[in-house]
N, C-alpha and C. Protein backbone atom coordinates (compact mmCIF):
# COMPACT_ATOMS: atom_id res chain seq x y z
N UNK A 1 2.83 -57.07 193.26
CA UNK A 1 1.73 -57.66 194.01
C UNK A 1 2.32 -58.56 195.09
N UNK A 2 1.62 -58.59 196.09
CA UNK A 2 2.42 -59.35 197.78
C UNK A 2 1.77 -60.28 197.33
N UNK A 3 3.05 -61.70 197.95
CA UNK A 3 2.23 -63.26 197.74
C UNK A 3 1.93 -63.12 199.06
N UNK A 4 1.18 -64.52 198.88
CA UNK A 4 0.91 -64.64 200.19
C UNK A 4 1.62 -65.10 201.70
N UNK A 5 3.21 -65.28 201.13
CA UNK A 5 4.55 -65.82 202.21
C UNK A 5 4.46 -64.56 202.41
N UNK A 6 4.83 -62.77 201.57
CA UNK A 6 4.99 -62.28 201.90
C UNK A 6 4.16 -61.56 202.96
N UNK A 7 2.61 -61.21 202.93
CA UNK A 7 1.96 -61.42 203.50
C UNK A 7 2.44 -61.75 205.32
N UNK A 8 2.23 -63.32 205.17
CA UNK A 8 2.36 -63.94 206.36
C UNK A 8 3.63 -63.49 207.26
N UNK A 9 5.00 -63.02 206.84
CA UNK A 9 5.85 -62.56 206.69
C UNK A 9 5.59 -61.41 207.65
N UNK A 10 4.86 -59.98 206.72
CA UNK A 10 4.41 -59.27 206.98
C UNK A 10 4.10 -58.97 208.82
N UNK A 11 2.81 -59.93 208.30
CA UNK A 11 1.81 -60.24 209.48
C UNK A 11 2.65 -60.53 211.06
N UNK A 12 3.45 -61.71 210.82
CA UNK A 12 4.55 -62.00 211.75
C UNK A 12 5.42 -61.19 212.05
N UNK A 13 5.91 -60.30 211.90
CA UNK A 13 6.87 -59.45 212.50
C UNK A 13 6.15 -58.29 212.92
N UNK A 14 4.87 -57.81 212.67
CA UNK A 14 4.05 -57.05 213.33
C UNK A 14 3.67 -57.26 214.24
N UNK A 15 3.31 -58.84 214.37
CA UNK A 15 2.96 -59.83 215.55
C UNK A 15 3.90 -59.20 216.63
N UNK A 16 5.13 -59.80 216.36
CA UNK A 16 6.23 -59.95 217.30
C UNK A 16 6.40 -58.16 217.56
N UNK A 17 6.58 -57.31 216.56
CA UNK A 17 6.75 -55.66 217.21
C UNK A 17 5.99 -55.32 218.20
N UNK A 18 4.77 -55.41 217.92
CA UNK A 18 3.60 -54.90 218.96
C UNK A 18 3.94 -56.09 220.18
N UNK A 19 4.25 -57.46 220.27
CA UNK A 19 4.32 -57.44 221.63
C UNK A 19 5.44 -57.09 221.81
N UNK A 20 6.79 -56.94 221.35
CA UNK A 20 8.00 -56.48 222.00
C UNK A 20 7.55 -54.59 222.02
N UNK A 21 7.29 -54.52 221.66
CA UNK A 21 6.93 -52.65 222.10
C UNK A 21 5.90 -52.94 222.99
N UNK A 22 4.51 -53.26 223.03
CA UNK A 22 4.10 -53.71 224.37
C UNK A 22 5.03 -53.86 225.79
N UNK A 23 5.92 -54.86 225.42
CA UNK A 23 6.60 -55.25 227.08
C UNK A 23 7.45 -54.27 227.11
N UNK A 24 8.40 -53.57 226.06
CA UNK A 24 8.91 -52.16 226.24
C UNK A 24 8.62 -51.44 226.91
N UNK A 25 7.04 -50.70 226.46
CA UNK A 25 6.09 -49.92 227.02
C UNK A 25 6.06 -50.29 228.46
N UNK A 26 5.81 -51.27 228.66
CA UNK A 26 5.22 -51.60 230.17
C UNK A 26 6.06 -51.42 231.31
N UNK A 27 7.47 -51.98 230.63
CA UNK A 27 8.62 -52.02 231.45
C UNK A 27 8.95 -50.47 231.98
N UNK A 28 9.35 -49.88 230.96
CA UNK A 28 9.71 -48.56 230.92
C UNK A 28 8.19 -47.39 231.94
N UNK A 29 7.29 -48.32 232.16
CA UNK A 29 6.35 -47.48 232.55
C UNK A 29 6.26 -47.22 234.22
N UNK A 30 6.09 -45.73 234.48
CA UNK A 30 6.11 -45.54 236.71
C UNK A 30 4.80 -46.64 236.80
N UNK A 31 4.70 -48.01 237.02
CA UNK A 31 3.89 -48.33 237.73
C UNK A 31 4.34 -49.67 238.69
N UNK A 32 3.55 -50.32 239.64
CA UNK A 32 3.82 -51.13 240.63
C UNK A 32 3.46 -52.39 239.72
N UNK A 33 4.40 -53.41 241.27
CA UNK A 33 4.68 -54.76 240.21
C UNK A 33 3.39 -55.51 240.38
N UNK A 34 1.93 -54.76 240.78
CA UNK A 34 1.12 -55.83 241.09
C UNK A 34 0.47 -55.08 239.91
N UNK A 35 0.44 -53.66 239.42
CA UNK A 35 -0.31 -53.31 238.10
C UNK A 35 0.49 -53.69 236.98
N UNK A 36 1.88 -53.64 237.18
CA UNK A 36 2.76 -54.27 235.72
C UNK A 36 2.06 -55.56 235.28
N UNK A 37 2.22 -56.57 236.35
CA UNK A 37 1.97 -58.13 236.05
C UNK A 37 0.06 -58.45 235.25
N UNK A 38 -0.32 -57.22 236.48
CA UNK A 38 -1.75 -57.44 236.03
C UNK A 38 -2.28 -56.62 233.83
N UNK A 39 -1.09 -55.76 233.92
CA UNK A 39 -0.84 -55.04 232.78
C UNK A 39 -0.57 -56.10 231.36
N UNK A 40 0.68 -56.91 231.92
CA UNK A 40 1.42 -57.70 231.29
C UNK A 40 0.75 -59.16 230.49
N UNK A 41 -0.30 -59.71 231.83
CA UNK A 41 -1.08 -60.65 231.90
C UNK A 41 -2.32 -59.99 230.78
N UNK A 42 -2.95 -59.16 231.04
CA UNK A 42 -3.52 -58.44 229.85
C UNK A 42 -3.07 -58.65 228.07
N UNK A 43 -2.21 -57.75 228.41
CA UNK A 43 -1.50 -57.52 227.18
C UNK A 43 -0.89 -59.08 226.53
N UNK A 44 -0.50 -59.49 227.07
CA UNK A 44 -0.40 -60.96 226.81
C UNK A 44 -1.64 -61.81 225.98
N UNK A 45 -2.46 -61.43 226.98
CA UNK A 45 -4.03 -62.42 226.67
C UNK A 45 -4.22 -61.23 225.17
N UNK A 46 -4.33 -60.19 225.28
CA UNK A 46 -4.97 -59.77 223.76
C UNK A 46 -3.55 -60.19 222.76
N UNK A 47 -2.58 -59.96 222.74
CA UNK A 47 -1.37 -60.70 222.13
C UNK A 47 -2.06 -62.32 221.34
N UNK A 48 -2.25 -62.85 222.05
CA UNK A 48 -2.55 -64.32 222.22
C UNK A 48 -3.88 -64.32 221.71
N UNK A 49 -4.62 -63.56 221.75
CA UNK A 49 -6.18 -63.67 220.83
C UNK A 49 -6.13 -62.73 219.83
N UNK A 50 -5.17 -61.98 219.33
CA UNK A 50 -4.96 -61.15 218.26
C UNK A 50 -4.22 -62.47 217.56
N UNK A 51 -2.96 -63.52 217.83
CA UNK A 51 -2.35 -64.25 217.18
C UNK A 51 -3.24 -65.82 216.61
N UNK A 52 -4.61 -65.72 217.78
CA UNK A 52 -5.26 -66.79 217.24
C UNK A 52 -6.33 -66.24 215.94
N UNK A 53 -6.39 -64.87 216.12
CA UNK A 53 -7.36 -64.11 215.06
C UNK A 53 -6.49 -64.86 213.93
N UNK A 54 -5.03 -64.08 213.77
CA UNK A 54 -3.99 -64.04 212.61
C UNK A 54 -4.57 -65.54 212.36
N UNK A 55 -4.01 -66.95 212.87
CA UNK A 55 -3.94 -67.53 212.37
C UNK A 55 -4.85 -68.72 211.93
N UNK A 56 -6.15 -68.01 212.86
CA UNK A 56 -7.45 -68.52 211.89
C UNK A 56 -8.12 -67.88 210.83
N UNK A 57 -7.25 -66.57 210.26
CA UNK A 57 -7.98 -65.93 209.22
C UNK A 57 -6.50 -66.67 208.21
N UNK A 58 -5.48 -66.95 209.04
CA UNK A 58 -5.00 -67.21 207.57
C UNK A 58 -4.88 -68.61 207.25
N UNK A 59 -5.54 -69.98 208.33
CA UNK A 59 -6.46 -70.66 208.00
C UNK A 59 -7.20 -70.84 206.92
N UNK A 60 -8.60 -69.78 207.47
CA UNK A 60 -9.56 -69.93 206.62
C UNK A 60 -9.05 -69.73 204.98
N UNK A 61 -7.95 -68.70 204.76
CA UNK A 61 -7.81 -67.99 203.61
C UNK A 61 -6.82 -69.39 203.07
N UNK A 62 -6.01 -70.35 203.74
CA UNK A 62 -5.46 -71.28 203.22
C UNK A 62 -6.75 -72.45 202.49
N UNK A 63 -7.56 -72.69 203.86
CA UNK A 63 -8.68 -73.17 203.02
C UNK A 63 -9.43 -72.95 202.25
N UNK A 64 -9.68 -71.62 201.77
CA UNK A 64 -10.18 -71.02 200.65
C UNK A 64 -9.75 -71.47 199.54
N UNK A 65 -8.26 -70.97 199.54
CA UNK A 65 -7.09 -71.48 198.67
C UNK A 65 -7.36 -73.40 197.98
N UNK A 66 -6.72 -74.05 199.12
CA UNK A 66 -6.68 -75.25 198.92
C UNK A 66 -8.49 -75.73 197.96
N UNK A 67 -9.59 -74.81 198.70
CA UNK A 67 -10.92 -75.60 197.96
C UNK A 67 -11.05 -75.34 196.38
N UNK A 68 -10.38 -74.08 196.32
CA UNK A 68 -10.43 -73.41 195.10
C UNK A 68 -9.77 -74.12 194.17
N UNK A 69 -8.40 -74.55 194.72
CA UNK A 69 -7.43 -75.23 193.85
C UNK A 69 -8.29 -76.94 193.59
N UNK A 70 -8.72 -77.25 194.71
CA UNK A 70 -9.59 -78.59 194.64
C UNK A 70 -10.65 -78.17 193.31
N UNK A 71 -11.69 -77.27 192.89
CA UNK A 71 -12.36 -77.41 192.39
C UNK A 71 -11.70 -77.17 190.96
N UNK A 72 -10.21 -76.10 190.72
CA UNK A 72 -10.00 -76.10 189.60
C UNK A 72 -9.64 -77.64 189.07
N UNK A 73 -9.17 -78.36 189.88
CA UNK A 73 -8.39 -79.63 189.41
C UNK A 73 -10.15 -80.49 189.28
N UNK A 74 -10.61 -80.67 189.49
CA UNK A 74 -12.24 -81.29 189.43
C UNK A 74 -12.14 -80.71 188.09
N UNK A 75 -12.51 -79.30 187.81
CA UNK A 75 -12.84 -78.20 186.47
C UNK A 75 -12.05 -78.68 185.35
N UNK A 76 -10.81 -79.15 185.63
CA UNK A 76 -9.35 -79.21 184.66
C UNK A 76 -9.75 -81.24 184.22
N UNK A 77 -10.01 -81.93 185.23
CA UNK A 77 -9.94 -83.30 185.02
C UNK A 77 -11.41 -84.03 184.24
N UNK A 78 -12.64 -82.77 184.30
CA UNK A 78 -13.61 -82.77 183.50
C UNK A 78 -13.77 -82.65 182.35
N UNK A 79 -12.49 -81.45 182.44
CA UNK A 79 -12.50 -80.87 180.69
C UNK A 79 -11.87 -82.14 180.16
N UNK A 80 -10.95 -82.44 180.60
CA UNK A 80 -9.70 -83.50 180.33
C UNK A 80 -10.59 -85.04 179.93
N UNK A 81 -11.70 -85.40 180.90
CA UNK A 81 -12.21 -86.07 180.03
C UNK A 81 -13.37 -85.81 178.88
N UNK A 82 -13.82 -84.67 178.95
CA UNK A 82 -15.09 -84.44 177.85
C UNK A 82 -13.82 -84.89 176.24
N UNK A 83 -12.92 -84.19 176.49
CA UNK A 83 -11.86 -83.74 175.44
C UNK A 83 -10.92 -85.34 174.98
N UNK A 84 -11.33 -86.24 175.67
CA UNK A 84 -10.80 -87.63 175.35
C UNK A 84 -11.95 -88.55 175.37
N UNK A 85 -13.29 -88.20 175.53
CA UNK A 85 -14.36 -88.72 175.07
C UNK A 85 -14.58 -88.24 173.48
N UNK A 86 -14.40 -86.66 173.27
CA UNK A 86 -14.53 -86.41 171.99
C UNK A 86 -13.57 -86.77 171.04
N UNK A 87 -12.20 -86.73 171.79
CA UNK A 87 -11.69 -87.71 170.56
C UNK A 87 -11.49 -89.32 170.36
N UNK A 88 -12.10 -89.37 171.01
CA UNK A 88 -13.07 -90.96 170.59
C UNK A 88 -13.55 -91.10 170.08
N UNK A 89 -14.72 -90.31 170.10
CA UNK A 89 -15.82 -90.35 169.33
C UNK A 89 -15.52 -90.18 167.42
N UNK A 90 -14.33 -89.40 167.56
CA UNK A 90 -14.05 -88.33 166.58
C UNK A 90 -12.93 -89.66 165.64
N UNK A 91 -12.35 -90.40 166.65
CA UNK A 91 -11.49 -91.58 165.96
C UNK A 91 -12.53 -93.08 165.93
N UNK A 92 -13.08 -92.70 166.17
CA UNK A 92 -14.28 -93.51 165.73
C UNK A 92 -15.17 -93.52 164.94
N UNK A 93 -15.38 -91.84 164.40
CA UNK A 93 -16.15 -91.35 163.04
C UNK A 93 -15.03 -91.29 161.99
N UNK A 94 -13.98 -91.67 162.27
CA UNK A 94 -12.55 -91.56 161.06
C UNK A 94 -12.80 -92.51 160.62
N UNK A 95 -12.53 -94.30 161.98
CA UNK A 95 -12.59 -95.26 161.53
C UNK A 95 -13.66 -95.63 160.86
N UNK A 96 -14.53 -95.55 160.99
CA UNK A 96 -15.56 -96.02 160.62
C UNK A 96 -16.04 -95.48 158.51
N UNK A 97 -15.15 -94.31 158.99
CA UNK A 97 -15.13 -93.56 157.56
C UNK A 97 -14.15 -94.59 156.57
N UNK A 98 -13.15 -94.85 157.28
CA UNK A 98 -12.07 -95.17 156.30
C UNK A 98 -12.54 -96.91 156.36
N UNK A 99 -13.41 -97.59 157.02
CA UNK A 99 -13.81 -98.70 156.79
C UNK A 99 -14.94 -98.72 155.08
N UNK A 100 -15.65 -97.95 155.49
CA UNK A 100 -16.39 -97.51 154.57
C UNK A 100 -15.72 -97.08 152.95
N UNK A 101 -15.15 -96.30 153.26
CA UNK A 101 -14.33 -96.29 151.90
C UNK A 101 -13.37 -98.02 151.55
N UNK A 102 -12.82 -98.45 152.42
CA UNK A 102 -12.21 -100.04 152.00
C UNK A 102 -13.42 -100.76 151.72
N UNK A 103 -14.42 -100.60 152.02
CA UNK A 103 -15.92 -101.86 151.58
C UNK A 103 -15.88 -100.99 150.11
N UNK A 104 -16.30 -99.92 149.78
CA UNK A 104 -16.07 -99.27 148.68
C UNK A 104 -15.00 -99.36 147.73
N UNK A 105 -13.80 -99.33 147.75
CA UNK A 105 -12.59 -99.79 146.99
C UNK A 105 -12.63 -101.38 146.67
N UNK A 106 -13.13 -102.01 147.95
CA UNK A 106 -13.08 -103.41 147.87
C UNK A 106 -14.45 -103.77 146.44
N UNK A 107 -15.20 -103.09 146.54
CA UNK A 107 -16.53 -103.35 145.69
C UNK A 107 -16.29 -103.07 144.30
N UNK A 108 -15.53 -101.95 144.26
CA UNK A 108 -14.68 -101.05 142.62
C UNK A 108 -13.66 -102.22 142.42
N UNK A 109 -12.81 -102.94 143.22
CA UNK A 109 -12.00 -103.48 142.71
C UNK A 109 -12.52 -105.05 142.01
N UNK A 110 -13.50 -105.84 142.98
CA UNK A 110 -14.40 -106.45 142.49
C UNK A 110 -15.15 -106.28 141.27
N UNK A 111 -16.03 -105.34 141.18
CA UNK A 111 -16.08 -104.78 139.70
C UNK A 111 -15.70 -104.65 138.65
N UNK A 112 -14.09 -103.84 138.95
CA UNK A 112 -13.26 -104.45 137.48
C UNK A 112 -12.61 -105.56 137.63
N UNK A 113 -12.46 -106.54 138.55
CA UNK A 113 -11.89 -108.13 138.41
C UNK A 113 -12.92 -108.52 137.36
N UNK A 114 -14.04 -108.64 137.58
CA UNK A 114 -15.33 -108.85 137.18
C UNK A 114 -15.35 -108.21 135.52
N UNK A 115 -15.67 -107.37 135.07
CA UNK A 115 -15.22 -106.95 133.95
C UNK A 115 -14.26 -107.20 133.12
N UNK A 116 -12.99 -107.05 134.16
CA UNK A 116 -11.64 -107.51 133.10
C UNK A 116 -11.90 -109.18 132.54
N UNK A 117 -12.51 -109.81 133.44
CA UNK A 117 -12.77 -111.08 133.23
C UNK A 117 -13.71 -111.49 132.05
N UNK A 118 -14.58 -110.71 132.11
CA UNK A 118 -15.67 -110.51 131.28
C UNK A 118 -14.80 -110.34 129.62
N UNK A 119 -14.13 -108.87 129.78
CA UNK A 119 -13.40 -108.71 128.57
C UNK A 119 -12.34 -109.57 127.74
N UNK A 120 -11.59 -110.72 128.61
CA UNK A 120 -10.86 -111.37 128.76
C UNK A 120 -12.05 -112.41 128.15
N UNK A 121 -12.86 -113.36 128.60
CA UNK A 121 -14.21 -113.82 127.71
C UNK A 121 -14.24 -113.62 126.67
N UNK A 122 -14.26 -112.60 125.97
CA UNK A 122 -14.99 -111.54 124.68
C UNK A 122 -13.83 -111.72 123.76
N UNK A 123 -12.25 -111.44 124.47
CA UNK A 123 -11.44 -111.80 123.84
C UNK A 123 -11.15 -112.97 123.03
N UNK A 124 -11.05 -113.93 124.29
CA UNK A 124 -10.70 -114.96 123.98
C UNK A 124 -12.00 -115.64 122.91
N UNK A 125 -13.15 -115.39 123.23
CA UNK A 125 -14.29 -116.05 122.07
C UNK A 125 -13.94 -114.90 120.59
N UNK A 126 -12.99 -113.67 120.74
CA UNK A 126 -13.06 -113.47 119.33
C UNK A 126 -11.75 -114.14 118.59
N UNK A 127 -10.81 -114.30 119.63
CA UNK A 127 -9.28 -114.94 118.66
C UNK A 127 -10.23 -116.47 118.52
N UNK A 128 -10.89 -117.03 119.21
CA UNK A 128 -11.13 -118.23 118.50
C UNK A 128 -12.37 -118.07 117.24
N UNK A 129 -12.97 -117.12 117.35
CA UNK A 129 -13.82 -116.85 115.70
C UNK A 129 -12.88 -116.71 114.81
N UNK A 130 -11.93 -115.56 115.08
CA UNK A 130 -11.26 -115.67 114.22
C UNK A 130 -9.83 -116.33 113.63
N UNK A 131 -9.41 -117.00 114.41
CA UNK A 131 -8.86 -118.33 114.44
C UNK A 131 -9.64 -119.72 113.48
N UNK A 132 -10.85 -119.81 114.02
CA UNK A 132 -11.83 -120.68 112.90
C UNK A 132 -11.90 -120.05 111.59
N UNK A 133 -12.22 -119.04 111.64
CA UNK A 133 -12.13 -117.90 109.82
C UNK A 133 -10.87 -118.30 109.62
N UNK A 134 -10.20 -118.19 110.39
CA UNK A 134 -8.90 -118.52 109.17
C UNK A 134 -8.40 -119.52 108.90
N UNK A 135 -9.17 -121.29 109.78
CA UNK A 135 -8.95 -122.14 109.42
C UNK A 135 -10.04 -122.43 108.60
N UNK A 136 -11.16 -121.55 108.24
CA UNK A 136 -12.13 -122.00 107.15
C UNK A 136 -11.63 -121.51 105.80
N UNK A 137 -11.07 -120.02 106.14
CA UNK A 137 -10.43 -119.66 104.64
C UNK A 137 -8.87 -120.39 104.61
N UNK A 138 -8.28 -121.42 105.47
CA UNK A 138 -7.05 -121.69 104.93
C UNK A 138 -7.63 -123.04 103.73
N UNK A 139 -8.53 -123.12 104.28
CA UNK A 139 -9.64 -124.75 103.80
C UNK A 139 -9.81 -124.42 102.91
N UNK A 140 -10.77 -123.29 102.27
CA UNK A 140 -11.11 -123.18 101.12
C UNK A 140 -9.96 -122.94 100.11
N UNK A 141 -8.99 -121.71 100.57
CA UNK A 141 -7.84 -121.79 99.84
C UNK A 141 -7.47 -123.00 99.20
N UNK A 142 -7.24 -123.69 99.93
CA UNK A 142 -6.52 -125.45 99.73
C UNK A 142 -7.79 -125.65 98.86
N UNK A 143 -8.49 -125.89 99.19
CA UNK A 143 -9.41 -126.66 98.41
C UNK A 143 -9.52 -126.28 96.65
N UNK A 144 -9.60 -124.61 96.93
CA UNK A 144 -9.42 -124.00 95.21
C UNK A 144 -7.90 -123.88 94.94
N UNK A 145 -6.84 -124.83 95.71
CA UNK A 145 -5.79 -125.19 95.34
C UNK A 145 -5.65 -126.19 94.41
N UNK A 146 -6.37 -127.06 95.11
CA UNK A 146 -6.29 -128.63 95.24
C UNK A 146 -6.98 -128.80 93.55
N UNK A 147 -8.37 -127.85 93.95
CA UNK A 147 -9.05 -127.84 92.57
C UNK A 147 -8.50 -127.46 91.03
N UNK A 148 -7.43 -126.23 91.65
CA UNK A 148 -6.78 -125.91 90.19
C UNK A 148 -5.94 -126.68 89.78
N UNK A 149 -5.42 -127.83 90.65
CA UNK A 149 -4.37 -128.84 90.49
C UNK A 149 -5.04 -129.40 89.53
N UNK A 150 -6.30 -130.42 90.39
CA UNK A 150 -7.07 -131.36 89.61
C UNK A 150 -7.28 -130.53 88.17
N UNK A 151 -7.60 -129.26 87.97
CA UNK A 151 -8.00 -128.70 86.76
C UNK A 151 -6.62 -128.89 85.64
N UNK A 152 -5.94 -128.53 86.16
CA UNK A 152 -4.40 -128.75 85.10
C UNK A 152 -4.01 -129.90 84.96
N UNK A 153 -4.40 -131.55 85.69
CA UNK A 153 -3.65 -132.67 85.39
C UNK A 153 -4.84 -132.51 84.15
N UNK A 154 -5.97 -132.64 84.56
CA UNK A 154 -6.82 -133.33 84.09
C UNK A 154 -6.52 -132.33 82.11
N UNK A 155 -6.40 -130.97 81.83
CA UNK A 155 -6.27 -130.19 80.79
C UNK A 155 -4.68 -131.04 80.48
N UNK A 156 -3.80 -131.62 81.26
CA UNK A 156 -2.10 -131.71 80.77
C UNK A 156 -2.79 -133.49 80.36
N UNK A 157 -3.48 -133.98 80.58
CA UNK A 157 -3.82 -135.45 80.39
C UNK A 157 -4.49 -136.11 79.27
């Protein structure tokens, strides 16, 4: 496929053939120097409005070019932001997620502080029940100690 240097390329040395075969032609031709010049002057002027054709069509076709490339970069810098608005949005539905779960962990962990504390309570009020039971049965022990003592002076007396 021809770029478009080659093209222009192209175009330009066709330019330049046709007028150098033109003045060839003319030179080489039986005629007088008042029809040569008037020939020449011709050929010249269509030369010269064939080269302003060339290089306002390849103008226009540059500006074609250049608008096209303008609108892809518009097309490309649109997408570019829809696509960094959405991931905004998108790190903003994360954060907001993973906030949500820490109020949640934070609430579970509260909960069992809360509980363990509770159980820790329950504990501690049962070692002291039963801590008292066993200073009520060390009491009574002693006491039906104390009693079988008193029972044997009093039988040895």
């Amino acid at each position: 496929m021809a770029t478009d240097e080659d093209r222009g390329g192209f175009l330009r040395g066709f330019l330049i053939g046709s007028f150098v075969g033109a003045l060839v032609g003319i030179f080489f031709a039986p005629k007088s120097g008042k029809e040569l010049r008037e020939e020449l002057r011709q050929r010249g002027a269509e030369a010269l409005e064939e080269s302003r054709k060339a290089y306002l069509d390849a103008r226009a076709k540059a500006e074609a070019i250049l608008e096209d490339a303008r609108k892809r970069a518009e097309e490309l810098r649109q997408e570019a932001e829809r696509q960094l608005a959405e991931a905004h949005k998108r790190a903003e539905e994360i954060l907001a997620g993973a906030e949500e779960k820490a109020e949640e962990v934070k609430e579970a962990a509260k909960e069992a502080v809360e509980q363990a504390t509770e159980e820790v309570k329950e504990t501690r009020s049962r070692v002291r029940r039963a801590a008292q039971a066993g200073v009520e049965a060390a009491k009574e022990e002693l006491a039906k100690t104390e009693q079988a003592k008193r029972s044997r002076r009093s039988k040895e007396s």
